[in-house]
Protein backbone atom coordinates (compact mmCIF):
# COMPACT_ATOMS: atom_id res chain seq x y z
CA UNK A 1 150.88 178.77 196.77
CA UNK A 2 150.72 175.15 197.43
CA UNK A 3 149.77 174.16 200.94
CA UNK A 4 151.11 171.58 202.69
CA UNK A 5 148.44 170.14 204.84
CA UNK A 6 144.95 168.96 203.87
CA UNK A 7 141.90 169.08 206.06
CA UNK A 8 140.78 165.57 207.29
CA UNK A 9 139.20 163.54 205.45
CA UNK A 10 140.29 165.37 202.33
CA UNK A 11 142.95 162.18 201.21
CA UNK A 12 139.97 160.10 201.19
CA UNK A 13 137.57 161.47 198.62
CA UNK A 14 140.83 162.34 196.62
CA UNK A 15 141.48 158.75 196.26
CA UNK A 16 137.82 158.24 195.38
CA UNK A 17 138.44 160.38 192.67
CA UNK A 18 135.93 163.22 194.18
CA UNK A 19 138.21 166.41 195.49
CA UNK A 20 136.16 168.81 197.29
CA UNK A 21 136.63 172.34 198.47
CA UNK A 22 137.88 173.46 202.36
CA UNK A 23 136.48 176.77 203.64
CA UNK A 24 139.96 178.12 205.57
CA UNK A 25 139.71 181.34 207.75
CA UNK A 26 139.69 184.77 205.89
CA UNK A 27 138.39 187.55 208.14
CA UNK A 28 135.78 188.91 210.81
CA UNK A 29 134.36 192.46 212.15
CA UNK A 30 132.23 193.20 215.33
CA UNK A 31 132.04 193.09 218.94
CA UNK A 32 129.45 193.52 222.25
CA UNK A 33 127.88 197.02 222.09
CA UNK A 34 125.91 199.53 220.41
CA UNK A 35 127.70 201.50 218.10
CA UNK A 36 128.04 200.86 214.45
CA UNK A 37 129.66 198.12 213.25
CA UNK A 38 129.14 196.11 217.23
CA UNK A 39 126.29 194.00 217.85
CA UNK A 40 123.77 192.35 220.60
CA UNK A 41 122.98 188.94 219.47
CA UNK A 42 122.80 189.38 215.82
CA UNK A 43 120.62 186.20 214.44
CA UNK A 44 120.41 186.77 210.55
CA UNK A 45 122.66 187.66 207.90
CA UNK A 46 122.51 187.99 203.66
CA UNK A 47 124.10 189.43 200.50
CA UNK A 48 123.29 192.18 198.31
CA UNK A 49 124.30 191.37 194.71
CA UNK A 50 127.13 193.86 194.85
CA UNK A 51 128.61 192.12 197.59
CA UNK A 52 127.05 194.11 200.79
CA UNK A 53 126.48 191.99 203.77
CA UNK A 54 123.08 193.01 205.43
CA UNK A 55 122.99 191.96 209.47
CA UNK A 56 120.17 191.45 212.00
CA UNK A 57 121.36 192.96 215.25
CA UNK A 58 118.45 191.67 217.02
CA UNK A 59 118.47 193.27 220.94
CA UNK A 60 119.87 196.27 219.09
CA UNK A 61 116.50 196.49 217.32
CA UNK A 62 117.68 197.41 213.92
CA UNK A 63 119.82 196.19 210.32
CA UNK A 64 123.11 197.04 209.86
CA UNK A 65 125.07 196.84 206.73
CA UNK A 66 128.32 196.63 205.71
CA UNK A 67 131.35 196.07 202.56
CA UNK A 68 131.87 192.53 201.80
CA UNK A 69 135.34 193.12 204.31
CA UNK A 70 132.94 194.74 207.07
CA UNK A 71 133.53 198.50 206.59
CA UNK A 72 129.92 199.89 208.21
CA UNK A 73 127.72 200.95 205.79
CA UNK A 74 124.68 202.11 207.20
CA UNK A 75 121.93 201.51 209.41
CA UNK A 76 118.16 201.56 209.80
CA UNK A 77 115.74 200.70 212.86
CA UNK A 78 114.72 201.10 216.41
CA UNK A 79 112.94 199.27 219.27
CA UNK A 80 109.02 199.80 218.44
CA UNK A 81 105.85 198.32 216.50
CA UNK A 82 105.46 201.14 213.93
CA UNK A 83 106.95 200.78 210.44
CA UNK A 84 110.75 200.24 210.18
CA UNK A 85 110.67 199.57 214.09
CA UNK A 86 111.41 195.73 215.37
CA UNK A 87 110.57 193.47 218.54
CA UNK A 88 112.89 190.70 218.45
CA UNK A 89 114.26 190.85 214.82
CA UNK A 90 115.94 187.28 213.56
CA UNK A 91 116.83 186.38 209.91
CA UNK A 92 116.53 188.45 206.55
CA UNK A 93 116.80 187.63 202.92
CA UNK A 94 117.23 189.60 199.88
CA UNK A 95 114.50 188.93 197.10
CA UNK A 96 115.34 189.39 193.29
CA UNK A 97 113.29 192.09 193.52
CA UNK A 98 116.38 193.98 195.09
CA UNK A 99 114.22 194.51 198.18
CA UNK A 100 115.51 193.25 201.63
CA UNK A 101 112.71 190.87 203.80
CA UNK A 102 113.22 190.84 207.45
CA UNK A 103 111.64 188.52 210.14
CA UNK A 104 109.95 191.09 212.85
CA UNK A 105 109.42 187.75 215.69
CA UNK A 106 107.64 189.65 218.22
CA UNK A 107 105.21 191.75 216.23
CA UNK A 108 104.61 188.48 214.25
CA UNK A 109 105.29 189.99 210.60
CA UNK A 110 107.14 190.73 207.83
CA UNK A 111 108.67 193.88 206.87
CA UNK A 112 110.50 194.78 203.48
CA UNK A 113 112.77 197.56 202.50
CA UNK A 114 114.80 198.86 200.10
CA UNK A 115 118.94 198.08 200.06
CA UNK A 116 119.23 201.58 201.60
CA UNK A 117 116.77 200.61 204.61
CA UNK A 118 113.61 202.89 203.22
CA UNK A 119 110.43 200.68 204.40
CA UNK A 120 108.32 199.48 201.43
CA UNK A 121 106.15 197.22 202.99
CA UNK A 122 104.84 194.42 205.84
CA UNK A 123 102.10 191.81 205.97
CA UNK A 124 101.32 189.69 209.31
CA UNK A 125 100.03 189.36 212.98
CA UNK A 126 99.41 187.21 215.74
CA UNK A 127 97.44 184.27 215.54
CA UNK A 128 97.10 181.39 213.30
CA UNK A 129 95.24 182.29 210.03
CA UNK A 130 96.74 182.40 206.20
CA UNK A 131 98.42 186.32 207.29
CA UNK A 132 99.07 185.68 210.84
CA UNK A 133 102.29 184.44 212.84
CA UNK A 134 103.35 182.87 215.85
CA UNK A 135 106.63 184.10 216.16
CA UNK A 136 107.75 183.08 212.68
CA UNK A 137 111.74 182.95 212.85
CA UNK A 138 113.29 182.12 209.56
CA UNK A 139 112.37 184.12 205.76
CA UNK A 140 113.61 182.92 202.40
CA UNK A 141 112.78 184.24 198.79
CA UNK A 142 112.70 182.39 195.32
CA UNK A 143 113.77 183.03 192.18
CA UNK A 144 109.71 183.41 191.40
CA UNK A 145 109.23 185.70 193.67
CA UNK A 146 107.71 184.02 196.31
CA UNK A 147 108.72 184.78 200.10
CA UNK A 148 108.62 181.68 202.37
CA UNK A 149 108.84 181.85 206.20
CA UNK A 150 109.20 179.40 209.00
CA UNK A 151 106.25 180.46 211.71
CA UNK A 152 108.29 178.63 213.92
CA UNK A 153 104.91 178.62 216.83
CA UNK A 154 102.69 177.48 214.79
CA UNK A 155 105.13 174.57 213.50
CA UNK A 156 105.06 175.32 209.74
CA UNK A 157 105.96 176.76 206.61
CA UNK A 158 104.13 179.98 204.98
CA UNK A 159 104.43 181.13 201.04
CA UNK A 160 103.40 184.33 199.85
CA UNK A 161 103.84 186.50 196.83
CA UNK A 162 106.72 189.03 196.72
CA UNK A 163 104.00 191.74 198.20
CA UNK A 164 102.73 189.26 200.65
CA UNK A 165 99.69 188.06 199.13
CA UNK A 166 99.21 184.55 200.65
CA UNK A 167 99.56 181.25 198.67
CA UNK A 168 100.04 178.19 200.69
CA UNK A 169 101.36 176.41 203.91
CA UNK A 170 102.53 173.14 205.21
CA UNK A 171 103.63 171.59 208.26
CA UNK A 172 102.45 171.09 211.86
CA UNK A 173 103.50 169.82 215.60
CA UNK A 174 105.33 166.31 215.87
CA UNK A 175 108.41 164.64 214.40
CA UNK A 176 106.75 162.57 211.23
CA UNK A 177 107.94 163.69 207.68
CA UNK A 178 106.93 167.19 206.98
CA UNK A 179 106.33 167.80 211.06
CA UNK A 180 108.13 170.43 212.96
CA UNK A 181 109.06 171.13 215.79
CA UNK A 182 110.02 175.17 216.06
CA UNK A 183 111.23 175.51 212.45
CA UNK A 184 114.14 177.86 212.70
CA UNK A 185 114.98 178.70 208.94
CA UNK A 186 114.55 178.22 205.70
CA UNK A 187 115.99 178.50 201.89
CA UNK A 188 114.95 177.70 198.68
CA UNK A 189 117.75 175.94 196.41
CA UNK A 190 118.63 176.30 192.41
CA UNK A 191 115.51 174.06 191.18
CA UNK A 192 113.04 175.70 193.79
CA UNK A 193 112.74 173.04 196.36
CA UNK A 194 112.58 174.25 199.97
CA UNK A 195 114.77 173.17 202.61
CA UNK A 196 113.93 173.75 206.67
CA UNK A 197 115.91 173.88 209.32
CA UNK A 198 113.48 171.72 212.07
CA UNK A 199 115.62 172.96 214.97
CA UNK A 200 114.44 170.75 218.05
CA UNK A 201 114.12 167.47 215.61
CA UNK A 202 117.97 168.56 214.97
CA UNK A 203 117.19 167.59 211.10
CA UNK A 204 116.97 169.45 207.80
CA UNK A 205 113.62 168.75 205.55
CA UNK A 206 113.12 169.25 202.18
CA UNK A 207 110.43 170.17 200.39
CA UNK A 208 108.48 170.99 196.57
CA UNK A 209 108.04 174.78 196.16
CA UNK A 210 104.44 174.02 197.30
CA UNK A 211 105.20 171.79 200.63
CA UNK A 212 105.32 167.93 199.22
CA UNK A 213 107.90 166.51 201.40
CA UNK A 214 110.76 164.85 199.50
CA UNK A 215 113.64 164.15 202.04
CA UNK A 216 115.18 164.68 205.20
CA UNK A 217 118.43 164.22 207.11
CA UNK A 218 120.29 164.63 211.08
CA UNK A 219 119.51 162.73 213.89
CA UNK A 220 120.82 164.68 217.34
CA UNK A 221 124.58 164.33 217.90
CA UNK A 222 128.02 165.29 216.96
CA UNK A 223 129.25 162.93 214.08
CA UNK A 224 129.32 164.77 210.47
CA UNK A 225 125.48 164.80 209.14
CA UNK A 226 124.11 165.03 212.91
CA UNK A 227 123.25 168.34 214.70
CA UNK A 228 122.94 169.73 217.93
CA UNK A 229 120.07 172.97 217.33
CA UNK A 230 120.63 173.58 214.02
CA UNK A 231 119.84 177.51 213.70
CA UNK A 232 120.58 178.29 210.42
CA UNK A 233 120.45 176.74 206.24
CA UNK A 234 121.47 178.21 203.09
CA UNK A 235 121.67 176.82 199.86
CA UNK A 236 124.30 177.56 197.32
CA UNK A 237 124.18 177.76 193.58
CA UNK A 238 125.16 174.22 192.94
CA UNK A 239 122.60 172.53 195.64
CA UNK A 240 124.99 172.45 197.96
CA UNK A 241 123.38 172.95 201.55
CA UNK A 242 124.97 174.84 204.58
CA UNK A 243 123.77 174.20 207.74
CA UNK A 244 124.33 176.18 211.34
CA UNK A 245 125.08 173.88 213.48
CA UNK A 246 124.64 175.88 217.00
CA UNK A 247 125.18 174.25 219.83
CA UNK A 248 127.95 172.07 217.71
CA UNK A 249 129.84 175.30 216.96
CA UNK A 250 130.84 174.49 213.29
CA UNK A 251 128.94 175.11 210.02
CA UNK A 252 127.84 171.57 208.01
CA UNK A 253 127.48 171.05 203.83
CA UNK A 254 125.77 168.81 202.30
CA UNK A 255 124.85 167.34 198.59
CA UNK A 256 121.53 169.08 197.90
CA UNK A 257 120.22 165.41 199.37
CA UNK A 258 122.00 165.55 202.43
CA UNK A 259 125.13 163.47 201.49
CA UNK A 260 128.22 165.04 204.07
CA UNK A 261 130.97 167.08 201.93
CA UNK A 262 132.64 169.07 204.58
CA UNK A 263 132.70 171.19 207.85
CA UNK A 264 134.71 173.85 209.56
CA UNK A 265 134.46 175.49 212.82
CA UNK A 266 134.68 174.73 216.56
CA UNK A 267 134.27 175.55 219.55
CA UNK A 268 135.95 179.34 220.92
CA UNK A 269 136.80 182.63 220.62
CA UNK A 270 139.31 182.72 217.97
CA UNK A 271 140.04 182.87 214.65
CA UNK A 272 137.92 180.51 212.86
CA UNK A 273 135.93 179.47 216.16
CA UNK A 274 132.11 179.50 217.21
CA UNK A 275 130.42 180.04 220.74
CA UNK A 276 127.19 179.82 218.63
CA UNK A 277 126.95 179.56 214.53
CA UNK A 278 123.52 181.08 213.95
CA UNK A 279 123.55 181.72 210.07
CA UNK A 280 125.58 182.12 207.22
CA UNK A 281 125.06 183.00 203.50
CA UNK A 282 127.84 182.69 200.25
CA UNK A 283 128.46 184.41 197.26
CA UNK A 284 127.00 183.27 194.20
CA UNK A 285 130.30 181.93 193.75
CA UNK A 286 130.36 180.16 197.12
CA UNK A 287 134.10 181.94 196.95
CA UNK A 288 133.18 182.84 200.19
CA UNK A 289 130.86 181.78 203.09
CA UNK A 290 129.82 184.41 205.91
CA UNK A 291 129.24 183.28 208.78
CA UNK A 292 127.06 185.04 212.42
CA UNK A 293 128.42 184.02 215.65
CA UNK A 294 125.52 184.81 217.75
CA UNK A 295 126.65 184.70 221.27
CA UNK A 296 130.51 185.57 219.75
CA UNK A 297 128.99 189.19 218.66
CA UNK A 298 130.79 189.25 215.12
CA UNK A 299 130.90 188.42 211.82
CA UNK A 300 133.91 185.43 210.12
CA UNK A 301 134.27 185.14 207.21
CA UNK A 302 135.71 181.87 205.31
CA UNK A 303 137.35 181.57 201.59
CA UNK A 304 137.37 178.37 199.77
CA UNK A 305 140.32 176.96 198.35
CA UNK A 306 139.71 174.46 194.94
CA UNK A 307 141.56 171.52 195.06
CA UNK A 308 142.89 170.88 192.12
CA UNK A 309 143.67 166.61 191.55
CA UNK A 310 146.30 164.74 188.97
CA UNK A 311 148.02 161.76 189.39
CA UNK A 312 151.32 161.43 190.09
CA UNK A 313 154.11 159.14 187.78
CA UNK A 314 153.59 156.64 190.68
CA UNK A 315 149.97 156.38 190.11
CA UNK A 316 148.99 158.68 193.45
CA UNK A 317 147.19 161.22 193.99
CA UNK A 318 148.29 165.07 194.72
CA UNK A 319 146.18 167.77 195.79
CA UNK A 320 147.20 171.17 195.17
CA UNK A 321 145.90 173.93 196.84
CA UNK A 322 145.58 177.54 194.59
């Protein structure tokens, strides 16, 4: 079906001879409460490789999990400090290893299940040594292995092995290259590098799997390639790097070096809108981009449509939408 309207900005890079994809509105699931399938401030969100979408329903102290069109799943958790128990859970990732990595804030660990919720493992406490945590906030895993997390207190990044065996950190208070201040996320992209959400520098860094600092991007504001507490980054397939941009209400991509491509989202309670964008994650595809709308209690979901570019007999260009 061809659509008649393109989103703005779109005419532009057609001209330039460099189409690019709009996310348009597809779907969402969830609401305030307790029961399955409703949330209290959910803060992290990922994919299994069959498509299930794993949530962190933080205040409800426990993962939920659902079909790829939110049909509940299953659930595992409860408010506590033993095994499989959480204080203030916030983002998750799935490792290659199949098993699911969750950021426990308050008990200032990791913990790692199965896709089914059975606990495997967990590695951290409080302080500020190699294995401790200051309230770490964001997790991300490699295609090595390794599990990075953003110990967003003690203003840096933390590598381990898939077991948590340490291997290295960077990072540390202030607002020079490879400074923090509270990293809020983190993902690794195709070729390994390591990108950070620095949420109070409203920026995204970018890193060498082992922490040499190679770029940056975001200033605070509103414009496209500025952010306003950037909670959230994920990195697709092809380099191409989403951002969370909270208190701006819209999600942000990006060349894997922080060149603007696109955005979608504002401000509301309807379809399509954000009161807060907290994280997101894609297919392997990037068909489709999930997206957590913290204070908003649900999950939206967003399909892409490929523009598709020839010129016309008068020498113009027309993009058609699939």
């Amino acid at each position: 079906m061809v659509k008649k309207t393109l989103v703005a900005g779109l005419a532009l890079a057609l001209v330039a001879g460099a189409a690019v994809a709009e996310y348009q509105y597809e779907g969402k699931w969830g609401s305030s409460g307790a029961g399955d399938g409703q949330f209290q401030w959910p803060e992290g969100i990922t994919l299994a490789a069959n498509g299930d979408v794993y949530v962190v329903d933080s205040l409800n102290y426990r993962i939920q999990y659902f079909t790829p069109t939110g049909s509940f799943l299953g659930k595992w958790g409860a408010a506590g400090a033993g095994d499989s128990q959480f204080n203030n859970p916030l983002k998750i990732a799935m490792g290659n290893n199949g098993y699911i990595y969750v950021v426990d804030s308050n008990n200032n660990r990791i913990q790692y299940f199965t896709s089914g919720g059975s606990f495997v493992g967990k590695w951290g406490s409080a302080g500020e040594g190699n294995n401790q945590f200051n309230h770490p906030m964001g997790v991300a895993t490699a295609a090595n292995g390794n599990v990075y997390v953003a110990d967003g207190g003690n203003f840096c990044v933390k590598y381990y092995t898939a077991t948590g065996s340490y291997k290295g950190k960077w990072g540390e208070e202030g607002t020079g290259d490879g400074e923090f201040e509270s990293p809020a996320d983190v993902a690794v992209g195709p070729t390994g590098d390591v990108y950070v959400c620095d949420h109070f520098n409203n920026r995204i860094q970018y890193f060498t799997p082992a922490g040499s600092f190679l770029g940056k991007w975001g200033v605070y504001g509103g414009g496209n390639g500025m952010f306003h507490r950037p909670q959230g980054v994920w990195v697709g397939p092809n380099g191409y790097v989403f951002v969370a941009d909270s208190l701006n209400h819209r999600v942000q991509y990006f060349t894997a070096t922080g060149s603007f491509i696109g955005q979608f989202g504002s401000y509301g309670t309807g379809d399509g809108q954000f009161q807060s964008s907290a994280d997101m994650v894609g297919r392997v595809t990037m068909s489709r981009i999930y997206v957590l709308d913290e204070s908003g209690q649900r999950i939206e979901y967003f399909n892409r449509n490929e523009p598709v570019v020839e010129p016309s007999s008068l020498g113009r260009v027309k993009a058609l939408y699939r």
